[in-house]
C-alpha atoms as a PDB file:
ATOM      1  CA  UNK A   1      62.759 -16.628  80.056  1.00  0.00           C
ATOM      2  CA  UNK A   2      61.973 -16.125  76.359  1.00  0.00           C
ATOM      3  CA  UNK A   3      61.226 -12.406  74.759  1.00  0.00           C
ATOM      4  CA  UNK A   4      57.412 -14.140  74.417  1.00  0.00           C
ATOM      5  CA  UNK A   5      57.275 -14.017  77.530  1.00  0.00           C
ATOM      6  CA  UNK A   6      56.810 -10.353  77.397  1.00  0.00           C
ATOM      7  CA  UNK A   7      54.760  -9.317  74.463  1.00  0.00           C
ATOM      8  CA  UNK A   8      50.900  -9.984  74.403  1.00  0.00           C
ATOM      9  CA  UNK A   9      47.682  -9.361  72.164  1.00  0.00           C
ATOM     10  CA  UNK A  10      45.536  -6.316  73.555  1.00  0.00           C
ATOM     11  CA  UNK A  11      42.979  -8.466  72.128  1.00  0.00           C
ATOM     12  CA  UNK A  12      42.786 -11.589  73.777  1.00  0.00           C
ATOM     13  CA  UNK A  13      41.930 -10.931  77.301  1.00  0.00           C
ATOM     14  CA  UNK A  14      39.244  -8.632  75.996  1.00  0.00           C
ATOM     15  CA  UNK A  15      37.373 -11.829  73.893  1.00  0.00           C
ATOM     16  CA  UNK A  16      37.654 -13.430  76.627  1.00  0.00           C
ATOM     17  CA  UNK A  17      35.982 -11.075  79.098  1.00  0.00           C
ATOM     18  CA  UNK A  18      33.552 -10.093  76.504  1.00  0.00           C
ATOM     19  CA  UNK A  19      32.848 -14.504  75.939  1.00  0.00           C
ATOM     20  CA  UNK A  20      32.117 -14.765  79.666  1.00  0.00           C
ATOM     21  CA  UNK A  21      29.773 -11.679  79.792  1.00  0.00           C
ATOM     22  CA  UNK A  22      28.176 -13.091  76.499  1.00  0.00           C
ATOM     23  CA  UNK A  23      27.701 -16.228  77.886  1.00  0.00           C
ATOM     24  CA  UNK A  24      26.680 -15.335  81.637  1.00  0.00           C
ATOM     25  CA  UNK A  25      23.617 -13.358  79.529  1.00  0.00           C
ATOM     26  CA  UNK A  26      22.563 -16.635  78.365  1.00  0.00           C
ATOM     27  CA  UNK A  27      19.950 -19.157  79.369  1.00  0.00           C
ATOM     28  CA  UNK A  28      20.808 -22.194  77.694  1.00  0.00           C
ATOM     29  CA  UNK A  29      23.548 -24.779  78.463  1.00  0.00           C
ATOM     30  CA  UNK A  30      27.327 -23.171  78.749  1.00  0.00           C
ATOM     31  CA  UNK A  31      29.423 -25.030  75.343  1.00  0.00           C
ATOM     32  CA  UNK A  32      32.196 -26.591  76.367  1.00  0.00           C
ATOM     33  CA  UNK A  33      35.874 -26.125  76.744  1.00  0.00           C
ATOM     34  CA  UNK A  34      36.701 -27.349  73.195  1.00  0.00           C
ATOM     35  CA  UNK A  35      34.028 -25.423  71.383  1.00  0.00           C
ATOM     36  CA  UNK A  36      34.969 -22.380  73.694  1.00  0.00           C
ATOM     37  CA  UNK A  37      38.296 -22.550  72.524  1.00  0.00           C
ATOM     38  CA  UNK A  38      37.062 -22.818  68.798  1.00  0.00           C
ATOM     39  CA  UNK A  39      35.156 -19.286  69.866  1.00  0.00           C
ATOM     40  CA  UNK A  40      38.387 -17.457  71.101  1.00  0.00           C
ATOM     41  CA  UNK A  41      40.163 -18.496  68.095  1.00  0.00           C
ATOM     42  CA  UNK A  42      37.847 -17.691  65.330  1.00  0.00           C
ATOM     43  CA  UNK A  43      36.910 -14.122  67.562  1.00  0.00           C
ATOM     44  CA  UNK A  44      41.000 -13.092  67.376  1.00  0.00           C
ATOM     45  CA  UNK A  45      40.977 -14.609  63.727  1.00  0.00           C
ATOM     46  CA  UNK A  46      38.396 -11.796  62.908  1.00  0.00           C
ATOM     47  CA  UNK A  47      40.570  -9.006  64.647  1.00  0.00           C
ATOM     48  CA  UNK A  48      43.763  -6.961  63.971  1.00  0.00           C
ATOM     49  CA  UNK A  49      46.430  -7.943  66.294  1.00  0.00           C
ATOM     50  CA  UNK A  50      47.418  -5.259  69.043  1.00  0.00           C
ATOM     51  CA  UNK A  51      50.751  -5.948  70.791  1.00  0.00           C
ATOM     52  CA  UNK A  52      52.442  -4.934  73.470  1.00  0.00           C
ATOM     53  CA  UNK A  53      55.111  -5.225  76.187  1.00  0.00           C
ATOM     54  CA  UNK A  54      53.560  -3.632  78.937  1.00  0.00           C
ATOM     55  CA  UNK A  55      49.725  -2.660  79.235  1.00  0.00           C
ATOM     56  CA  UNK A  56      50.192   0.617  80.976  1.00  0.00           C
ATOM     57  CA  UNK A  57      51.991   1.402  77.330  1.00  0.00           C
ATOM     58  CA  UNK A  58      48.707   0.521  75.450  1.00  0.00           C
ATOM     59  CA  UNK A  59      46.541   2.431  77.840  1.00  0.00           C
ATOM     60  CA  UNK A  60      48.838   5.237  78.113  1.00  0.00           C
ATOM     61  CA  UNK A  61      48.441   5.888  74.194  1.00  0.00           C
ATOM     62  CA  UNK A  62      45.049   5.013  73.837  1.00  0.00           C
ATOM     63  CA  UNK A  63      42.266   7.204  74.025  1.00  0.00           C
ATOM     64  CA  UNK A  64      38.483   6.718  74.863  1.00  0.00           C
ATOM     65  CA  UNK A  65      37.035   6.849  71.693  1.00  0.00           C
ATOM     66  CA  UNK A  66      39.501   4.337  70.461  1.00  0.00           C
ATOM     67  CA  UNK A  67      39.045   1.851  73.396  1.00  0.00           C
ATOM     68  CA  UNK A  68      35.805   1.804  72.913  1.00  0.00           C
ATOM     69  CA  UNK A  69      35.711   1.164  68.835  1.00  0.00           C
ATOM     70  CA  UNK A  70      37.734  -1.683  69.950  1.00  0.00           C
ATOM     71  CA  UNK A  71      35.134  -2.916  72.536  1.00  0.00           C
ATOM     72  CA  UNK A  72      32.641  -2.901  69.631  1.00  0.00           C
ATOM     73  CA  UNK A  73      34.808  -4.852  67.536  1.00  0.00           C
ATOM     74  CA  UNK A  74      35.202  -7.532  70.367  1.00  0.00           C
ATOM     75  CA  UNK A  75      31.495  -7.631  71.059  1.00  0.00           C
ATOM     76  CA  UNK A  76      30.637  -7.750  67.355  1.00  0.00           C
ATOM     77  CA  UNK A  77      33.774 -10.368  67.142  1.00  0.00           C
ATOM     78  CA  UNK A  78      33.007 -12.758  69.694  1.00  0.00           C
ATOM     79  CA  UNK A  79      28.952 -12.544  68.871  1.00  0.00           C
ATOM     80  CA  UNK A  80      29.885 -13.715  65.173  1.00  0.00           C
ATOM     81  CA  UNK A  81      32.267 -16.322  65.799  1.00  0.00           C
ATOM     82  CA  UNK A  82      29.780 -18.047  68.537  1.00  0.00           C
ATOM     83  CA  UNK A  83      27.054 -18.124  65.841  1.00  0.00           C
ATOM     84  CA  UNK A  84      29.405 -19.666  63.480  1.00  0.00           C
ATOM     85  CA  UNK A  85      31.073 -21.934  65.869  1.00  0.00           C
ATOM     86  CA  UNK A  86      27.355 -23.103  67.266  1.00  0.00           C
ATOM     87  CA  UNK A  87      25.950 -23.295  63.670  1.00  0.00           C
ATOM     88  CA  UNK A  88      29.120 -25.366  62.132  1.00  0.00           C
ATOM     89  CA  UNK A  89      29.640 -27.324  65.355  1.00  0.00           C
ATOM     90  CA  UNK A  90      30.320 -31.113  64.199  1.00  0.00           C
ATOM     91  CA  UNK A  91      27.740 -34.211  65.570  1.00  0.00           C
END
């Protein structure tokens, strides 16, 4: 077992929630796996990293106001990097 193992970005489940909800919202044909992945990536690219061992730390320290600035900054994120990602996506 390797240190890694135990240290994660706040961030990343949180783009990917907030990708799902995004895209259950829409109408039009889900992307696929490959420009999805280009989504995550450019979302955390745009997004301070927040790491921790274990979540109950993170939660434990973090309070309401400053959850949800960083729900906005997913949202805002995630909506930004799918219109890039659509509007750059190669032929």
């Amino acid at each position: 077992m390797s240190i890694l193992d135990n240290i994660q970005n706040y961030y990343e489940p949180l783009v990917m929630e907030e990708l799902a909800h995004l895209l259950d919202e829409q109408e039009h044909d889900r992307p696929d796996e490959d420009m999805l992945g280009d989504v995550v990536c450019v979302a955390l690219n745009h997004l301070p990293p927040r790491y921790f061992r274990h979540e109950v730390d993170l939660i434990y320290y973090l309070s309401p106001t400053e959850a949800e600035e960083m729900r906005a900054k997913v949202r805002k994120a995630v909506e930004d990097a799918l219109a890039y990602v659509t509007s750059n996506r190669r032929s």
